[in-house]
Protein backbone atom coordinates (compact mmCIF):
# COMPACT_ATOMS: atom_id res chain seq x y z
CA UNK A 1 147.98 71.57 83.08
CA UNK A 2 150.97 70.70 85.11
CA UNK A 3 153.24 72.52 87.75
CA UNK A 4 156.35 71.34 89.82
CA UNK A 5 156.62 72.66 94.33
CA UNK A 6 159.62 71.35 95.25
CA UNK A 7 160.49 68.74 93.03
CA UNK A 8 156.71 67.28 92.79
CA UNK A 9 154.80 67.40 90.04
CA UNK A 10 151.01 68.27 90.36
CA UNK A 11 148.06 68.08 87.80
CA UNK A 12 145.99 71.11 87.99
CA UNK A 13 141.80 70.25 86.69
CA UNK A 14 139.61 72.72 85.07
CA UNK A 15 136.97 70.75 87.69
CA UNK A 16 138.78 72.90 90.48
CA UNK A 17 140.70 70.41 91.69
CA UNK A 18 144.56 69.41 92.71
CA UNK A 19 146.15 65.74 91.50
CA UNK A 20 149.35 64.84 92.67
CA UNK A 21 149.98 61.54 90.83
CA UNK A 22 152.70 60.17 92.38
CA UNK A 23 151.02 59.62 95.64
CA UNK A 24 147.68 59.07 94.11
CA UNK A 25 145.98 61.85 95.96
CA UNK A 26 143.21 63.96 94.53
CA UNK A 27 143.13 67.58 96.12
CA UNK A 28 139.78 69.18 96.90
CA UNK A 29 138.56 72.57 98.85
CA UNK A 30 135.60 74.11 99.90
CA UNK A 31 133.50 71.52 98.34
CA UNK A 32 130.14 73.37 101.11
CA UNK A 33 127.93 70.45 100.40
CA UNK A 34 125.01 71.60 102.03
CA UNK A 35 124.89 75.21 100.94
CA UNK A 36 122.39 75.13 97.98
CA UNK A 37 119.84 73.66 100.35
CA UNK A 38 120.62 76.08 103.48
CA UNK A 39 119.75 78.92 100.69
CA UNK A 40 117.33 77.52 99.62
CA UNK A 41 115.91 77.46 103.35
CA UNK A 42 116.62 80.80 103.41
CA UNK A 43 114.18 81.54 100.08
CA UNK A 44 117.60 82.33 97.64
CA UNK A 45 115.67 80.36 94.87
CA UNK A 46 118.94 78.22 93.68
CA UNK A 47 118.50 75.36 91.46
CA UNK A 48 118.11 72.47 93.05
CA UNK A 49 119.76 70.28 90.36
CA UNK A 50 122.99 72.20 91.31
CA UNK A 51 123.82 69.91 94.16
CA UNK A 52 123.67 67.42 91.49
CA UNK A 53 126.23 68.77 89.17
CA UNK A 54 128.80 68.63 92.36
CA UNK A 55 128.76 65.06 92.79
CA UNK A 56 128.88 64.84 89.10
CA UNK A 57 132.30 66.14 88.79
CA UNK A 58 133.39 65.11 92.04
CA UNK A 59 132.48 61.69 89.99
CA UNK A 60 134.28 62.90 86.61
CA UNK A 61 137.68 63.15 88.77
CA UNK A 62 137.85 59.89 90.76
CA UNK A 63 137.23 58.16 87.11
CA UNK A 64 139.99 60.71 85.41
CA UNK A 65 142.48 60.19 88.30
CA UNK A 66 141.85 57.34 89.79
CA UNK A 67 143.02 58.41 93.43
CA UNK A 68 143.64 56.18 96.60
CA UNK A 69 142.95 59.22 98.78
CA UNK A 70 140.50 62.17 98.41
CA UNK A 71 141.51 65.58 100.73
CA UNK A 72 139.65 67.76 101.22
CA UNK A 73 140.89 71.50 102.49
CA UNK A 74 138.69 72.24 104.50
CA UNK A 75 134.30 73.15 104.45
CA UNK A 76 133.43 69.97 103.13
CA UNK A 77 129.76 70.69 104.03
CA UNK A 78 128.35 74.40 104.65
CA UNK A 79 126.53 73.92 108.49
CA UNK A 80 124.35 71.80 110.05
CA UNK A 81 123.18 68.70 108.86
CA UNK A 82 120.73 68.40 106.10
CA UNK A 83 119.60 65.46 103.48
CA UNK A 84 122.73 66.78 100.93
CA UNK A 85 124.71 65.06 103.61
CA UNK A 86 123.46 61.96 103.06
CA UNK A 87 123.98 61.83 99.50
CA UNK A 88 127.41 62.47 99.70
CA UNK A 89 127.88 59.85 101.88
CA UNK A 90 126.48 57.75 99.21
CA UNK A 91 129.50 58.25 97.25
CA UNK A 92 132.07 58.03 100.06
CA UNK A 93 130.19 54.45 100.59
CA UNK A 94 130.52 53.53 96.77
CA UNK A 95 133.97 54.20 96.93
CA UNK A 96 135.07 51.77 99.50
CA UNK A 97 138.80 51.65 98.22
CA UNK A 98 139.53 55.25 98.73
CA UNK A 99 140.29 56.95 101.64
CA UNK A 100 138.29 60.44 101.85
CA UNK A 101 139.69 62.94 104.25
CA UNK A 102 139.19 66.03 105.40
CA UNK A 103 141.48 68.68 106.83
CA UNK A 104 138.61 70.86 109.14
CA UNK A 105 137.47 74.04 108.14
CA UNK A 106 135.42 77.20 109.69
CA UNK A 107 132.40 75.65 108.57
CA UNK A 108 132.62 71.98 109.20
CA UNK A 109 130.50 71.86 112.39
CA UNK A 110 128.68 69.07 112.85
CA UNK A 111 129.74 66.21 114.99
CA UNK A 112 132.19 64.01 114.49
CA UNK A 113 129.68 61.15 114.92
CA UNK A 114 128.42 62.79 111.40
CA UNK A 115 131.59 62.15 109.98
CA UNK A 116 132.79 58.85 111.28
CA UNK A 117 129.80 57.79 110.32
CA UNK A 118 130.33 57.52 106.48
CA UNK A 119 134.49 56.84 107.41
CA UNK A 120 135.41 60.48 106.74
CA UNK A 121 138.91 60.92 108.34
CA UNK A 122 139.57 64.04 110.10
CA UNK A 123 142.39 65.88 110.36
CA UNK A 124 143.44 69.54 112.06
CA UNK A 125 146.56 69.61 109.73
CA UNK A 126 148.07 67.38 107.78
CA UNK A 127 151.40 66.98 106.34
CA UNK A 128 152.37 64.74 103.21
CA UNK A 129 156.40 64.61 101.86
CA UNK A 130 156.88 68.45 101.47
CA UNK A 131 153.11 69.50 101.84
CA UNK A 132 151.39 70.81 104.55
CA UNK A 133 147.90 70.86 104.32
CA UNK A 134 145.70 73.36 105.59
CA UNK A 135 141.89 75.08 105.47
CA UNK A 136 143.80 78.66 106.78
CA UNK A 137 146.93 79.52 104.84
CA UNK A 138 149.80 79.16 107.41
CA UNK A 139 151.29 82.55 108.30
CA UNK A 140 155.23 80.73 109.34
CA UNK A 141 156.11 78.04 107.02
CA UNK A 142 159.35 76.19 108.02
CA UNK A 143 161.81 76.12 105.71
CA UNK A 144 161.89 73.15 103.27
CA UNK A 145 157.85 72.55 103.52
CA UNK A 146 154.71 74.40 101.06
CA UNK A 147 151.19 75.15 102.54
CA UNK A 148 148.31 74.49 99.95
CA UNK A 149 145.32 75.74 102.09
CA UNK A 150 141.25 76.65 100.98
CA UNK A 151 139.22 78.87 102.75
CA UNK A 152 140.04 81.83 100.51
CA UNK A 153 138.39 81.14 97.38
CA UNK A 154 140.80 82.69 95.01
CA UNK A 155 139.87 84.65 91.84
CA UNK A 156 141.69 86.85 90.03
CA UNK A 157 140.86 90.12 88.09
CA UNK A 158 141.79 90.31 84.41
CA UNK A 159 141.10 93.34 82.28
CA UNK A 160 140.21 93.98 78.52
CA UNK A 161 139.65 96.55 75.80
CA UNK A 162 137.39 99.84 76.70
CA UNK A 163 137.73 98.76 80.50
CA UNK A 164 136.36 95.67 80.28
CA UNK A 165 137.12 93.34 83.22
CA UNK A 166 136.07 89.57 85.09
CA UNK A 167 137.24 88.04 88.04
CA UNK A 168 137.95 84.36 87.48
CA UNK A 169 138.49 81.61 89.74
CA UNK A 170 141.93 80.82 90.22
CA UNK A 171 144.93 78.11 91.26
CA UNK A 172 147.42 80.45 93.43
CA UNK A 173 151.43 78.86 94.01
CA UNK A 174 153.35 81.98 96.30
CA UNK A 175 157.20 80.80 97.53
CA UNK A 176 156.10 78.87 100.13
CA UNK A 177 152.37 78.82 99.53
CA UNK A 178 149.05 77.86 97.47
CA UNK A 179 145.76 78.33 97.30
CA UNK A 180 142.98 75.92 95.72
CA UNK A 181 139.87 77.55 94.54
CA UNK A 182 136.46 76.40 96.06
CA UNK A 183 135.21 73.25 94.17
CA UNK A 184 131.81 73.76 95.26
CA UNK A 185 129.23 75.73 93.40
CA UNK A 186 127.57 79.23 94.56
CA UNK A 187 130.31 80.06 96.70
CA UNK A 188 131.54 82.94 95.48
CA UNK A 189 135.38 84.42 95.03
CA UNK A 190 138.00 86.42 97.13
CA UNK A 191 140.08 88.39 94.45
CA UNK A 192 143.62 87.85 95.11
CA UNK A 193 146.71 90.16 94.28
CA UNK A 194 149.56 88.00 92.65
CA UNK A 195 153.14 89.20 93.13
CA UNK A 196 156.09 89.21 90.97
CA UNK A 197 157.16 85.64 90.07
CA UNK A 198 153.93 83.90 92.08
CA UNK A 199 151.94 81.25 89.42
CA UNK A 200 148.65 82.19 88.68
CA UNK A 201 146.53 80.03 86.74
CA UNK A 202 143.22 80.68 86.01
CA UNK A 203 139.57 78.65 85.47
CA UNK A 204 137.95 79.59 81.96
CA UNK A 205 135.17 77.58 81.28
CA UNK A 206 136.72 73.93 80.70
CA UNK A 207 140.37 75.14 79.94
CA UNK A 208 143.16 75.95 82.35
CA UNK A 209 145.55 78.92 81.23
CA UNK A 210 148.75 79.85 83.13
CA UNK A 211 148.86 84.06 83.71
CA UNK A 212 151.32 86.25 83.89
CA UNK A 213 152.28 87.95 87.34
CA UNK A 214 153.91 91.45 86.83
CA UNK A 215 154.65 93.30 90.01
């Protein structure tokens, strides 16, 4: 699924994930690599095989896009250090000739030593041709740019027959903003409340389907 900000075309994954092609950059946000094992800690009994599955399709989208840089929006990992760390950096390592980056979040709190470390680039903001990226949406936006931000975790509530109704994550495009729905697993969903001509399109299982906003 495709969609045009300002004259640039992006490619939007079922794998929760932003590609803008032209620049070679693969989009990412709230990845929270580290969160399955801090709940585990905290005896939530989560699958442990589900920190797996993340690097799996973190995997499936550098082979299906094939990007010179990786962002990521913000909470790449969910607190303090732990041994899901060092797995990740196992893949930043394998992937010499791409830069990963990541835009700081809330919950990316460990030291910078931790990041430089496996040659994460950090960045407060960052701003690409008409883009500014972001964790926190922007509340000004200067004329002429787009904010694609994280931290929100967008999902969006659709209803059915006999009031039937799911929340489903969600790619968000406002008039001068977007939002990119957490990549990472178990981290749950902010409903959202689309206004009239906004571009809502949702997650459903491996498909991606466009919405319509009415008011």
């Amino acid at each position: 699924m495709e969609t045009e900000i300002l004259g640039e075309r992006l490619e939007l994954w079922p794998q929760k994930a932003v590609s803008w092609p032209e620049r070679e950059i693969l989009l990412l946000a709230d990845l929270h690599v580290g969160k399955i094992n801090h709940f585990r800690r905290s005896g939530i009994p989560l699958p442990v095989k589900a920190n797996d599955r993340n690097v799996e399709v973190l995997l499936e989208l550098v082979e299906a896009t094939k990007p010179k840089r990786i962002i990521c929006l913000g909470d790449l990992f969910h607190s303090h250090y732990n041994p899901e760390w060092e797995v990740f950096g196992e893949v930043v390592k394998h992937f010499r000739h791409i830069s990963f980056e990541l835009v700081l979040g809330n919950h990316d709190i460990m030291s910078d030593i931790q990041y430089s470390r496996k040659g994460i680039q950090l960045h407060d903001e960052l701003r690409i041709g008409p883009f500014i990226f972001t964790h926190h949406p922007l509340e000004e936006i200067e004329e002429g740019a787009y904010n694609l931000a994280g931290h929100i975790h967008p999902g969006v509530n659709l209803r059915g027959k006999g009031r039937q109704s799911v929340t489903l994550p969600c790619f968000y495009f406002g008039a001068q903003s977007g939002l990119l729905p957490a990549f990472g697993m178990f981290t749950g969903m902010a409903r959202i409340y689309p206004r009239k001509n906004d571009k809502v399109f949702i997650i459903l299982e491996n498909k991606i389907m466009e919405v319509s906003t009415t008011s």
